[in-house]
Protein backbone atom coordinates (compact mmCIF):
# COMPACT_ATOMS: atom_id res chain seq x y z
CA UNK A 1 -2.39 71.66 -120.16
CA UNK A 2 -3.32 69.12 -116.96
CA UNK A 3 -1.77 68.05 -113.96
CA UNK A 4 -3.30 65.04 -111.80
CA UNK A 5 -2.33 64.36 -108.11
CA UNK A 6 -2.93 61.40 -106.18
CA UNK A 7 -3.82 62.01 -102.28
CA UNK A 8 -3.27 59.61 -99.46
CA UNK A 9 -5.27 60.96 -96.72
CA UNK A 10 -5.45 59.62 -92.75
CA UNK A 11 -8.88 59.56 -90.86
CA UNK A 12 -10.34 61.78 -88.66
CA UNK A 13 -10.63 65.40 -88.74
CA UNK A 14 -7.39 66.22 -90.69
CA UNK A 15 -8.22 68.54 -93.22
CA UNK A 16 -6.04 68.89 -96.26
CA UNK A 17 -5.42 71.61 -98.58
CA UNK A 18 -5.67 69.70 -102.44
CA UNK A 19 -5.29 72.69 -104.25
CA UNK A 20 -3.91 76.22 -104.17
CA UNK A 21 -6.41 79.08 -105.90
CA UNK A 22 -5.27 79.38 -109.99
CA UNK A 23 -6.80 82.07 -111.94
CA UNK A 24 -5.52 79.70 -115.00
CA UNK A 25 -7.33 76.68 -114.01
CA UNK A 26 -10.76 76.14 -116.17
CA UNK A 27 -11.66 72.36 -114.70
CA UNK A 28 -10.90 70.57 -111.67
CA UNK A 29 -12.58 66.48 -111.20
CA UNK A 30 -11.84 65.27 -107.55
CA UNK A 31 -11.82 61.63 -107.46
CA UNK A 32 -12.30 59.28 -104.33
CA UNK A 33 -10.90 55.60 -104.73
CA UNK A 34 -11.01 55.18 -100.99
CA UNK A 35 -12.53 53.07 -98.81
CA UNK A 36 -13.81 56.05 -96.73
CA UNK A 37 -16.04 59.06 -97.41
CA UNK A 38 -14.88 62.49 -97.68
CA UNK A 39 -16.00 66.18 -98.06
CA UNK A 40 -14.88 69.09 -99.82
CA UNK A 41 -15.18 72.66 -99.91
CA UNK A 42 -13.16 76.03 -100.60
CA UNK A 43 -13.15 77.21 -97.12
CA UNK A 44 -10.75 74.95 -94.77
CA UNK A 45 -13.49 74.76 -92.30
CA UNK A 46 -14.40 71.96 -93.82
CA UNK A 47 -15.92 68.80 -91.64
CA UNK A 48 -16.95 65.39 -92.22
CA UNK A 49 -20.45 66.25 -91.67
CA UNK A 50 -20.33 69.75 -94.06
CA UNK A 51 -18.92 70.02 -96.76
CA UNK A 52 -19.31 68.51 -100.46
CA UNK A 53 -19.99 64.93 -100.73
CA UNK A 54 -17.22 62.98 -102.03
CA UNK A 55 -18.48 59.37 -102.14
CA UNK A 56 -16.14 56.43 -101.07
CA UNK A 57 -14.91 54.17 -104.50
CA UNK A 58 -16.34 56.24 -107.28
CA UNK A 59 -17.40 59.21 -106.05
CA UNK A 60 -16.30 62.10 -108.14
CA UNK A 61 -17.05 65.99 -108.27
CA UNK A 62 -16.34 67.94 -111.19
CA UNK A 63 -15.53 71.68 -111.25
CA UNK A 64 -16.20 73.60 -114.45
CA UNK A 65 -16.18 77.79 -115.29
CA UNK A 66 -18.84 76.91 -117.47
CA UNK A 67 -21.35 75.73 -115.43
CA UNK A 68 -19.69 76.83 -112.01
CA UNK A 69 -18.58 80.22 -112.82
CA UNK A 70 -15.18 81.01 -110.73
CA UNK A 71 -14.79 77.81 -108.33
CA UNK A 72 -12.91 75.76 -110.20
CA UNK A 73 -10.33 79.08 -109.23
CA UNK A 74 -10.21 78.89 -105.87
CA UNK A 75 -8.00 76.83 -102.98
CA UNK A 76 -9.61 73.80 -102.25
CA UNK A 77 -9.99 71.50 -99.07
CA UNK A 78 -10.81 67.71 -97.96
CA UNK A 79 -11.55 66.17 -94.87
CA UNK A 80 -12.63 61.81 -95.10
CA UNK A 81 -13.98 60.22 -92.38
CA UNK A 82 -11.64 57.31 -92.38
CA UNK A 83 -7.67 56.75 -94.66
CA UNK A 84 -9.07 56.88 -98.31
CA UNK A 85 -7.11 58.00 -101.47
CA UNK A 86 -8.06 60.97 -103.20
CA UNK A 87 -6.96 61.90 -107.03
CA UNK A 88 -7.34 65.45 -108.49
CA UNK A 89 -6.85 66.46 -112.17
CA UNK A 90 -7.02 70.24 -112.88
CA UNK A 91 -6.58 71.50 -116.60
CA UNK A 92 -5.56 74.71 -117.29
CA UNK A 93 -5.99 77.64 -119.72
CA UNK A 94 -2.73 77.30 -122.31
């Protein structure tokens, strides 16, 4: 099973919370079709300067158990440096 989600996020130092933490979830691709940079990270103390580099127009980071052991379960965070559009698609264990 999948669910995508489609972001609009404002500038600054906003940081919002894209996903909740699901033991189900195997895969999670965050997708940034912005204008604007962005980072992510599990912690919410996430910053535009720390964080995981989400690159403005394709930049895309993709999540797997297989290769990243239990991250793809945990709650995730954003913060962009300026109003850029962020998708997420999570699939999940059936």
């Amino acid at each position: 099973d999948f669910k995508t989600t489609h972001y609009v996020l404002s500038s600054g130092s906003v940081v919002y919370q894209l996903v909740k933490a699901d033991r189900r979830r195997k895969k999670i691709v965050f997708s940034n079709g912005g204008d604007y940079d962005a980072r992510l990270s599990p912690k919410n103390n996430v910053t535009i300067t720390q964080g995981i580099p989400l690159i403005s127009g394709t930049g895309y980071v993709e999540i797997d158990i297989r290769q990243d052991e239990n991250l793809p379960f945990l709650d995730w965070f954003v913060v962009a440096e300026g109003a850029t559009n962020v998708y997420v698609l999570e699939v999940f264990e059936v």
